[in-house]
Protein backbone atom coordinates (compact mmCIF):
# COMPACT_ATOMS: atom_id res chain seq x y z
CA UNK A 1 -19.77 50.91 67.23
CA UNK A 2 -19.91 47.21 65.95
CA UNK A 3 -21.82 48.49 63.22
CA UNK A 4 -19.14 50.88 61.92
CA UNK A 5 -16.35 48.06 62.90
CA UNK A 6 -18.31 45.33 60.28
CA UNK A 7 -18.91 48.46 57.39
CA UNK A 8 -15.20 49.48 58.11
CA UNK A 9 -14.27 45.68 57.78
CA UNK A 10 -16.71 44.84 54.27
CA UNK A 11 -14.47 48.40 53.08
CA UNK A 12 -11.41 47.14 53.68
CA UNK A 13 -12.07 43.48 51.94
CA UNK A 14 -13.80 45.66 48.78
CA UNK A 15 -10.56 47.66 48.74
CA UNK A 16 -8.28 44.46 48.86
CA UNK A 17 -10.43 43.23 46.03
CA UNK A 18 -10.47 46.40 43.68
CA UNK A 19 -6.56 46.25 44.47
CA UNK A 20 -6.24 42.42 43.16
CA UNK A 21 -8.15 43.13 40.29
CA UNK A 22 -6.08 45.82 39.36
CA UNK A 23 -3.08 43.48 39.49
CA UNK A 24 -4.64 40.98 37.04
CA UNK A 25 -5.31 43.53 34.66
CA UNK A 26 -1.89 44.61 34.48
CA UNK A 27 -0.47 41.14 34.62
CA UNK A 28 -2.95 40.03 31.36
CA UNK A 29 -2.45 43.77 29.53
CA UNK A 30 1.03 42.53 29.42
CA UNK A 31 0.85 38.74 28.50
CA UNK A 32 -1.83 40.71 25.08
CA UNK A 33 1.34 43.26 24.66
CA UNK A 34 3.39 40.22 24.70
CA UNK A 35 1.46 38.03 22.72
CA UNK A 36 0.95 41.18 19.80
CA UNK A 37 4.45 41.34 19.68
CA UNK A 38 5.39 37.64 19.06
CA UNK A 39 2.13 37.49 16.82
CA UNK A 40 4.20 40.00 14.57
CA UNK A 41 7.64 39.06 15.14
CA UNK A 42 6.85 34.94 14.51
CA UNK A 43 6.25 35.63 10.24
CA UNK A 44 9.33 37.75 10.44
CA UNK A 45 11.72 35.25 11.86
CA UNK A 46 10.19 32.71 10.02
CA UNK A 47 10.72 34.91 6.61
CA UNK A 48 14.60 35.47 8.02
CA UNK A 49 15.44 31.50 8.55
CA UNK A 50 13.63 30.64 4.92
CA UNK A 51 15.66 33.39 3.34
CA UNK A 52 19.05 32.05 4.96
CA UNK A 53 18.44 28.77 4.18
CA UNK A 54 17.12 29.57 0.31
CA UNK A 55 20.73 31.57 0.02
CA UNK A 56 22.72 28.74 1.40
CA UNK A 57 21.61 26.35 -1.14
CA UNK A 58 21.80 28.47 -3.84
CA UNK A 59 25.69 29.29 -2.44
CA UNK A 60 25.98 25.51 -2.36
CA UNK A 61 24.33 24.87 -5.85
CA UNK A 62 26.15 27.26 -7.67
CA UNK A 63 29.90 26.73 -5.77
CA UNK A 64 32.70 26.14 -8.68
């Protein structure tokens, strides 16, 4: 009876584990989703701000 108690016990801490692990995976395949998505937004806004700021001089440069 111990026996079973102690396999029953190393089952339930394996299970707890697997069940962590799990978490973490989701919780870093969405910081990489995350990180993708910035990775390709970042050049746009960047592209966007130099754009703006090239047409604001020009509007200020060529102002009668």
């Amino acid at each position: 009876m111990l026996q079973n108690n102690r396999k029953n016990l190393e089952l339930d801490k394996l299970q707890v584990e697997i069940q962590k692990l799990g978490a973490e995976r989701s919780k870093l395949m969405a910081e990489e989703k995350k990180l993708t998505w910035e990775a390709t937004l970042y050049p746009l806004a960047v592209g966007a701000g130099m754009l703006t700021a090239l047409v604001a001089a020009l509007g200020l440069l060529f102002k009668p």
